[in-house]
Protein backbone atom coordinates (compact mmCIF):
# COMPACT_ATOMS: atom_id res chain seq x y z
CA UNK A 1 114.33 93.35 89.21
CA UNK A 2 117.63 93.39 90.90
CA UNK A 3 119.48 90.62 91.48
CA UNK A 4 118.85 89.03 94.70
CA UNK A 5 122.12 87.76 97.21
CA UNK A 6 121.77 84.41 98.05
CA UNK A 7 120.89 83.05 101.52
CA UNK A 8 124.04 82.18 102.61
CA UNK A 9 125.02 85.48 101.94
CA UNK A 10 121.98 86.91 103.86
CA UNK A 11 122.51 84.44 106.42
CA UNK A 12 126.53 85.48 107.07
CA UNK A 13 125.29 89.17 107.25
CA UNK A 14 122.78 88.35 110.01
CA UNK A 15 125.34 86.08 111.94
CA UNK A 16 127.61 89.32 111.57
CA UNK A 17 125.51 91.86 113.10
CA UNK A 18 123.32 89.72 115.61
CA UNK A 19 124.65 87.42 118.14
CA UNK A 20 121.74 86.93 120.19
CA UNK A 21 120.14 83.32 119.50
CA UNK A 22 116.43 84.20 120.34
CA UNK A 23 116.88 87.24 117.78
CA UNK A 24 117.83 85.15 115.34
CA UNK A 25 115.37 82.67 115.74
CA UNK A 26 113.18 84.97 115.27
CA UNK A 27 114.17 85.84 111.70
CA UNK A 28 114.32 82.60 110.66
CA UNK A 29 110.76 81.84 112.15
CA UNK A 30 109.33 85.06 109.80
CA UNK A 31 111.58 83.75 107.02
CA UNK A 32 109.88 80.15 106.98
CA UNK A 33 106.25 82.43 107.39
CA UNK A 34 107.59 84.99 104.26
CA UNK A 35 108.43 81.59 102.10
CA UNK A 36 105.00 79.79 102.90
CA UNK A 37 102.78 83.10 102.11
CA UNK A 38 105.15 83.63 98.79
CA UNK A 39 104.30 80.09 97.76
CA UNK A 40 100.98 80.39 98.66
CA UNK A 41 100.67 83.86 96.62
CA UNK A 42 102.72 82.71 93.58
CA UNK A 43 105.54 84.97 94.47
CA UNK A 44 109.52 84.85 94.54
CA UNK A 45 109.88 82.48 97.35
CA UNK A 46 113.91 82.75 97.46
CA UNK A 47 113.23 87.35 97.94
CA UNK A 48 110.47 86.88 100.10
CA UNK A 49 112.29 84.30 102.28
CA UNK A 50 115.21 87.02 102.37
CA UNK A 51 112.94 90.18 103.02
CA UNK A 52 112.39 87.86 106.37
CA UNK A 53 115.48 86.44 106.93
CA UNK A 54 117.14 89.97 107.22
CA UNK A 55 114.32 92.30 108.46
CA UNK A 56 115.48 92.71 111.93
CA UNK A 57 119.24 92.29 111.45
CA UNK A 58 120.15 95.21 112.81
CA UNK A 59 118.58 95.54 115.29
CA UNK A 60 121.11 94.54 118.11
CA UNK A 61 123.13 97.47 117.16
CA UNK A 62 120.48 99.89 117.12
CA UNK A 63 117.89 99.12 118.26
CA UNK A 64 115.84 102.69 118.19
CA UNK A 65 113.97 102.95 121.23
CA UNK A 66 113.33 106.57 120.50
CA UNK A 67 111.25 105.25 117.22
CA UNK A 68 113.21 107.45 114.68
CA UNK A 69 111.91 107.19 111.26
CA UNK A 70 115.78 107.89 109.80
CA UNK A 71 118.03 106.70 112.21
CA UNK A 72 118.67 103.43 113.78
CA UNK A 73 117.28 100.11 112.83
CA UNK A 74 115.43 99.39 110.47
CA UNK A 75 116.88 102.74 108.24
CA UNK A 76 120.28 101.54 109.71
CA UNK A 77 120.23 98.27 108.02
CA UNK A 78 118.37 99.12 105.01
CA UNK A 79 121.41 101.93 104.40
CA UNK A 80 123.95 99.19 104.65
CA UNK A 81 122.30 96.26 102.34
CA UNK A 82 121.63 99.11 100.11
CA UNK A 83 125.35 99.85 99.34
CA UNK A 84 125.77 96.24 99.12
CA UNK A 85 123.46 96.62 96.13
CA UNK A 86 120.22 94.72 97.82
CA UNK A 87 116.85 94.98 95.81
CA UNK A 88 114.54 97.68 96.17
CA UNK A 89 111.56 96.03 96.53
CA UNK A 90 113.27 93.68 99.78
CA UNK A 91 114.89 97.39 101.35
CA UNK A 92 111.20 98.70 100.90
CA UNK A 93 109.90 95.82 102.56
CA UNK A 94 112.39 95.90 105.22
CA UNK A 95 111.61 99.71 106.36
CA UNK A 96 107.74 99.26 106.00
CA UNK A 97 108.04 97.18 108.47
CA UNK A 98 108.00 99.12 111.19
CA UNK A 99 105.47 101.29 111.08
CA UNK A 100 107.03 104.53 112.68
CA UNK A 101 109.57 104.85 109.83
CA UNK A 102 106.22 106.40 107.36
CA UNK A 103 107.21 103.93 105.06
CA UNK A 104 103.72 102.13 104.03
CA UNK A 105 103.64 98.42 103.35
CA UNK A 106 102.39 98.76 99.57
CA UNK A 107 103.00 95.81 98.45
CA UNK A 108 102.11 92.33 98.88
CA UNK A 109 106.03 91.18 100.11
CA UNK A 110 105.47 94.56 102.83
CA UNK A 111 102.22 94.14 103.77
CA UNK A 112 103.21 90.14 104.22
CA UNK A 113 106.14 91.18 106.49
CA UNK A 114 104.43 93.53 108.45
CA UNK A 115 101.66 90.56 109.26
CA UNK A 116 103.84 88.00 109.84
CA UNK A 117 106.89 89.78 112.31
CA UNK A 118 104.67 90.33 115.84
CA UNK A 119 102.72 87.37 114.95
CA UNK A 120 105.82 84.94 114.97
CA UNK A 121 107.04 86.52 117.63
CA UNK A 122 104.37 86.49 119.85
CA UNK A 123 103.63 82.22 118.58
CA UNK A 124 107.24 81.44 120.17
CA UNK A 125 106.09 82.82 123.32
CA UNK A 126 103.11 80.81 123.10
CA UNK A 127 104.98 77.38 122.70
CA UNK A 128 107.52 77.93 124.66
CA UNK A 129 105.29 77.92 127.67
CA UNK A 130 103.81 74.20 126.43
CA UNK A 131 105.38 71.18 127.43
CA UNK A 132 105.05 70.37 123.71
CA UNK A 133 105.84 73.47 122.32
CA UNK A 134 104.35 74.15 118.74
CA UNK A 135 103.56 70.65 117.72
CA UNK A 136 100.08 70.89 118.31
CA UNK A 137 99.82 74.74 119.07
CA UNK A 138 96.21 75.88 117.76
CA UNK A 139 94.87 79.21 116.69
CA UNK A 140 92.37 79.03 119.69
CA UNK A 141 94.96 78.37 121.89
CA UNK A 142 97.47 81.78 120.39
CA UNK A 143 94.00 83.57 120.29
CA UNK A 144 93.43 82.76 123.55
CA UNK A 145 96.79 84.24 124.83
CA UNK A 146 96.07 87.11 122.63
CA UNK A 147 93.33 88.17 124.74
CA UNK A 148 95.30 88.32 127.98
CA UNK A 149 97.61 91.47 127.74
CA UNK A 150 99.64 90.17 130.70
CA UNK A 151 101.09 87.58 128.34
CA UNK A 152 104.23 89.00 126.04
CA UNK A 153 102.86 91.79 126.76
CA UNK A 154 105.27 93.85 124.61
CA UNK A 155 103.67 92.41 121.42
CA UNK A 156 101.45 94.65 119.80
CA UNK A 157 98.30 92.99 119.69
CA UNK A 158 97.64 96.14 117.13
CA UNK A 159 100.34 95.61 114.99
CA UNK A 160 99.12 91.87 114.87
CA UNK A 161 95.42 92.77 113.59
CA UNK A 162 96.26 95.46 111.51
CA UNK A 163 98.78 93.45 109.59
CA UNK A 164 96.46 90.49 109.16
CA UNK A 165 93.76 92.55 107.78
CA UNK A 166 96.08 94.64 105.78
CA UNK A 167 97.12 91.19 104.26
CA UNK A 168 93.77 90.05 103.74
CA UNK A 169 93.92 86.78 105.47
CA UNK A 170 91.74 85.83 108.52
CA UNK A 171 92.54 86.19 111.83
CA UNK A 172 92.15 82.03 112.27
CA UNK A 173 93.96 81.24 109.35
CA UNK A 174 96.82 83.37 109.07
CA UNK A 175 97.30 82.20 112.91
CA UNK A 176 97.31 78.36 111.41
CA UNK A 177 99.18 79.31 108.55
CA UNK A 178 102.30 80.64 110.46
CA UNK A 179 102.04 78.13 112.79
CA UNK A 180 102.62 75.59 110.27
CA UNK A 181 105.02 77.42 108.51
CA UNK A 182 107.30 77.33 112.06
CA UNK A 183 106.35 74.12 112.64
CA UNK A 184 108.26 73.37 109.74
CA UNK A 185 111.59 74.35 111.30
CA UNK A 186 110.81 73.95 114.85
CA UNK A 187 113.82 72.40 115.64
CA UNK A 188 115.80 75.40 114.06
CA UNK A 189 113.78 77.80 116.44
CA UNK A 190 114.39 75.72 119.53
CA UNK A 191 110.76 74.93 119.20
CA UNK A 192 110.84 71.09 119.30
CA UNK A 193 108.06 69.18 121.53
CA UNK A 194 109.66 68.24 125.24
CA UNK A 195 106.44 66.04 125.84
């Protein structure tokens, strides 16, 4: 396998193309959810950790409302870490990601990505509407939300289910299991209890 950059390198590339804070919270929420699953699976932690830490970098820049499957994010950013000599298997992660780009999520790091990226996303919103935010945010309580489309209603509660059962995990504990994993940085992620 290719050599992997390191995450300060990753981390200097993402500060480069995003400025927006709640964007890159959100990659660091999937990367602490890509590390947990790739500990949890026996997998490189440190390339699983970067397949989340850069999935969505470029995504300020172009952010490809149209849906194009070649241009615009994530092609865009997979083009650019490619001629900076990234690994295959993160860039393949990266693009499978989004499901519009006909890339499948073959493999375990893909699949993982794909379950993880609306699922974190769609746990911030949960605890940032609690007074303690995700300190003691349950599964019932993101299932719950799940069930009213009002709520973030831009997350794909879709994208969500398919990725989970694509994954293999349970609905329940794949909830708990990200949850914990962003509970682990939750002061990174702006995430920390106000209660």
């Amino acid at each position: 396998m290719a050599e992997i950059p390191t995450r300060l390198e990753a981390l200097a590339l993402m500060h480069e193309y995003t400025r927006s804070e709640s964007l890159r919270r959100h990659m660091y929420a999937v990367e602490a959810a890509m590390r947990a699953y790739a500990v949890k699976y026996d997998e490189d932690v440190e390339r699983w950790g970067l397949a989340g830490l850069i999935h969505d970098f470029d995504y300020e820049r172009w952010p490809n409302d149209a849906h194009s499957p070649t241009e615009e994010h994530p092609s865009a950013g997979v083009a650019i870490l490619r001629e900076k000599g990234w690994p295959e298997d993160v860039l393949d992660a990266v693009m499978a990601h989004a499901d519009y780009t006909g890339v499948p999520a073959t493999t375990r790091m893909a699949k993982a990505l794909r379950a993880v990226d609306e699922l974190a996303g769609f746990i911030t919103a949960c605890a940032l509407v609690r007074p303690t935010r995700i300190s003691d945010l349950s599964s019932k309580s993101v299932k719950k939300k799940l069930k009213d489309r009002a709520f973030a209603a831009a997350v794909s509660r879709e994208d969500i289910r398919e990725g989970q059962e694509a994954l293999g995990e349970d609905l329940t504990e794949h909830i708990d299991f990200v949850v914990a994993a962003m509970r682990g940085i939750a002061d990174e992620l702006g995430l920390q209890s106000h209660a």
